[in-house]
Protein backbone atom coordinates (compact mmCIF):
# COMPACT_ATOMS: atom_id res chain seq x y z
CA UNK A 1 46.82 99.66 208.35
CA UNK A 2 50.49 99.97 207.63
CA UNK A 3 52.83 102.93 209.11
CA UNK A 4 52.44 104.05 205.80
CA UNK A 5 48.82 104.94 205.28
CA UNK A 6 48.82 105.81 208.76
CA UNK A 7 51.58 108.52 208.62
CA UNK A 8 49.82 109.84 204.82
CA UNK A 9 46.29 109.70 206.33
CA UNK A 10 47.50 112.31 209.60
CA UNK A 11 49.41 114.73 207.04
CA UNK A 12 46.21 115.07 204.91
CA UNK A 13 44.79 115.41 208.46
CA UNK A 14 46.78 117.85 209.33
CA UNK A 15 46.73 120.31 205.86
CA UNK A 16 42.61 119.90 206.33
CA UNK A 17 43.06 121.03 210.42
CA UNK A 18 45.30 123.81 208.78
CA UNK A 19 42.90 125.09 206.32
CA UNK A 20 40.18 124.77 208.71
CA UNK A 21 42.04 127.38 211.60
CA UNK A 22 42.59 129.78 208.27
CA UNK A 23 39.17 129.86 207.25
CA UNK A 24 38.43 130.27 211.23
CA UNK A 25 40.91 133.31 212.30
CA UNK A 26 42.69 134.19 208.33
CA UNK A 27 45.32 136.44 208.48
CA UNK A 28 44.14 139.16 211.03
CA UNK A 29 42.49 136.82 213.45
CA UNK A 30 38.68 137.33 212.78
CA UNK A 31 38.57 136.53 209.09
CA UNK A 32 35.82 139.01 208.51
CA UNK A 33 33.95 137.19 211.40
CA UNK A 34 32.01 139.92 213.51
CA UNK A 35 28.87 138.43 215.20
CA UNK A 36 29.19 135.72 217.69
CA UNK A 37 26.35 134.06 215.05
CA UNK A 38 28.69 134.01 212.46
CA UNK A 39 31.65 132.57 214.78
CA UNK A 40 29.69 129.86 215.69
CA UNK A 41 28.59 128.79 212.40
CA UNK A 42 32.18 129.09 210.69
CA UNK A 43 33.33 126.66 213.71
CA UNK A 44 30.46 124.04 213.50
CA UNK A 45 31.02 123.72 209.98
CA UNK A 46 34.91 123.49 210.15
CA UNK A 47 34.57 120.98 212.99
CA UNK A 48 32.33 119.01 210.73
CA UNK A 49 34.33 118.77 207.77
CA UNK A 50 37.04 117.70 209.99
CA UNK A 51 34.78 115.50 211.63
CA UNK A 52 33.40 113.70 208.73
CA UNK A 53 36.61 113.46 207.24
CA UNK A 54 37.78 111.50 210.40
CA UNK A 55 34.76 108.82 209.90
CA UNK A 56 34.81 108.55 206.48
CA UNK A 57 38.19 107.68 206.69
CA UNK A 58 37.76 105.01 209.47
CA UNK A 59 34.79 103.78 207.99
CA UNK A 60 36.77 103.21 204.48
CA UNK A 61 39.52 101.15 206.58
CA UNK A 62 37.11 98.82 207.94
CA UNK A 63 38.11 95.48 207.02
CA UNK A 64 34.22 93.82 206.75
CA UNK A 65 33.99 95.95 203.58
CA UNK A 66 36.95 94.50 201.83
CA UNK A 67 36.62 91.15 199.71
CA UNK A 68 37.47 87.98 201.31
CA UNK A 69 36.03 88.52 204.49
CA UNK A 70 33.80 85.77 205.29
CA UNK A 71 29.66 86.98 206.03
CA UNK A 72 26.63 84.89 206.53
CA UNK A 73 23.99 86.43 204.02
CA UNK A 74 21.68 88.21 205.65
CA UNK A 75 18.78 87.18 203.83
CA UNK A 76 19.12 82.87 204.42
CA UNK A 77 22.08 83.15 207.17
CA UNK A 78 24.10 80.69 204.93
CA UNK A 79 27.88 81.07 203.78
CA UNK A 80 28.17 83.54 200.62
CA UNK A 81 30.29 83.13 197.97
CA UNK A 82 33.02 84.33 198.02
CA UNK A 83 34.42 86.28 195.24
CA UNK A 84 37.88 86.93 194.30
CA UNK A 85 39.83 90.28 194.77
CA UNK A 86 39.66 91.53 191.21
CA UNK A 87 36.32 90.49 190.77
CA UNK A 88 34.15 91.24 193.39
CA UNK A 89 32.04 94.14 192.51
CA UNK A 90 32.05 97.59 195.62
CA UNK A 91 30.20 100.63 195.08
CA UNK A 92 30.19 104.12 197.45
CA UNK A 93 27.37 104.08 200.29
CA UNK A 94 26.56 106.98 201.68
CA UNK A 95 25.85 107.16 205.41
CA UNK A 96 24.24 110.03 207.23
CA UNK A 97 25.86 110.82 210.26
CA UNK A 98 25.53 113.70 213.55
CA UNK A 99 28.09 115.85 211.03
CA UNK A 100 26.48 114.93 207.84
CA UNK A 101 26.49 112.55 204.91
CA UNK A 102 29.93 110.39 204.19
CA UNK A 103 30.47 108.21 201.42
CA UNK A 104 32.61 105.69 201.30
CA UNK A 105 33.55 102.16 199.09
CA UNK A 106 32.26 98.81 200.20
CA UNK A 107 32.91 95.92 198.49
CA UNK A 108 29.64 93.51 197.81
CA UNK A 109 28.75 89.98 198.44
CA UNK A 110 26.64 87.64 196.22
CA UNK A 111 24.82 84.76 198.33
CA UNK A 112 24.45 81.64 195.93
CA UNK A 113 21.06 80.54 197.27
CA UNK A 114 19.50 83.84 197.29
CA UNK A 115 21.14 84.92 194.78
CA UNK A 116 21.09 88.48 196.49
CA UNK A 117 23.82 90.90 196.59
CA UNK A 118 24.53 92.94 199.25
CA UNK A 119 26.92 94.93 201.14
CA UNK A 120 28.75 93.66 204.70
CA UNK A 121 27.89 96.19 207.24
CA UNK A 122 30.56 98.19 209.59
């Protein structure tokens, strides 16, 4: 991951961690918040969105999901093919996690001798 991305990816961080303390304390500090029930679940969802943002994120920048990567099929162990940038078909998976569901875009695989498509894990 270049400087780049990096730098982008912890300013949207940021504005999301900055909406998150509004919706928290708002203007006057409470943000209509009275029992300690309602504190708590403002916070755990706040800290989830943040949360799930953070591994959907990571998830989306592991490299086993982009084409190219060499992965033994999981079906017959044997090399796949391998398919060309432009080509090679991805679709969103979700993945339930401790904070929720994420999506997120992996790129798929076709395995010449099973002829079986699937998706690299990580």
């Amino acid at each position: 991951m270049t400087a780049d991305v990096l730098d982008r990816k912890r300013a949207q961080f940021v504005a999301l961690a900055e909406a998150a303390f509004h919706r928290m304390f708002g203007s006057d500090g409470q943000n209509g918040l009275v029992t300690f029930a309602e504190r708590e679940e403002r916070a755990c969802e706040v800290t989830d969105e943040l949360a799930r943002w953070l591994m959907a994120e990571h998830v989306g920048q592991d490299p086993l999901g982009e084409a190219g990567v060499e992965q033994p099929c999981p079906i017959c162990h044997g090399p796949v093919q391998e398919e060309s940038d432009r080509s090679a078909p991805s679709a969103v998976r979700e993945l339930m996690t401790r904070r929720g569901k994420i999506e997120y875009r992996r790129t798929a695989v076709r395995c010449p001798r099973c002829r079986t498509i699937f998706f690299p894990p990580g």
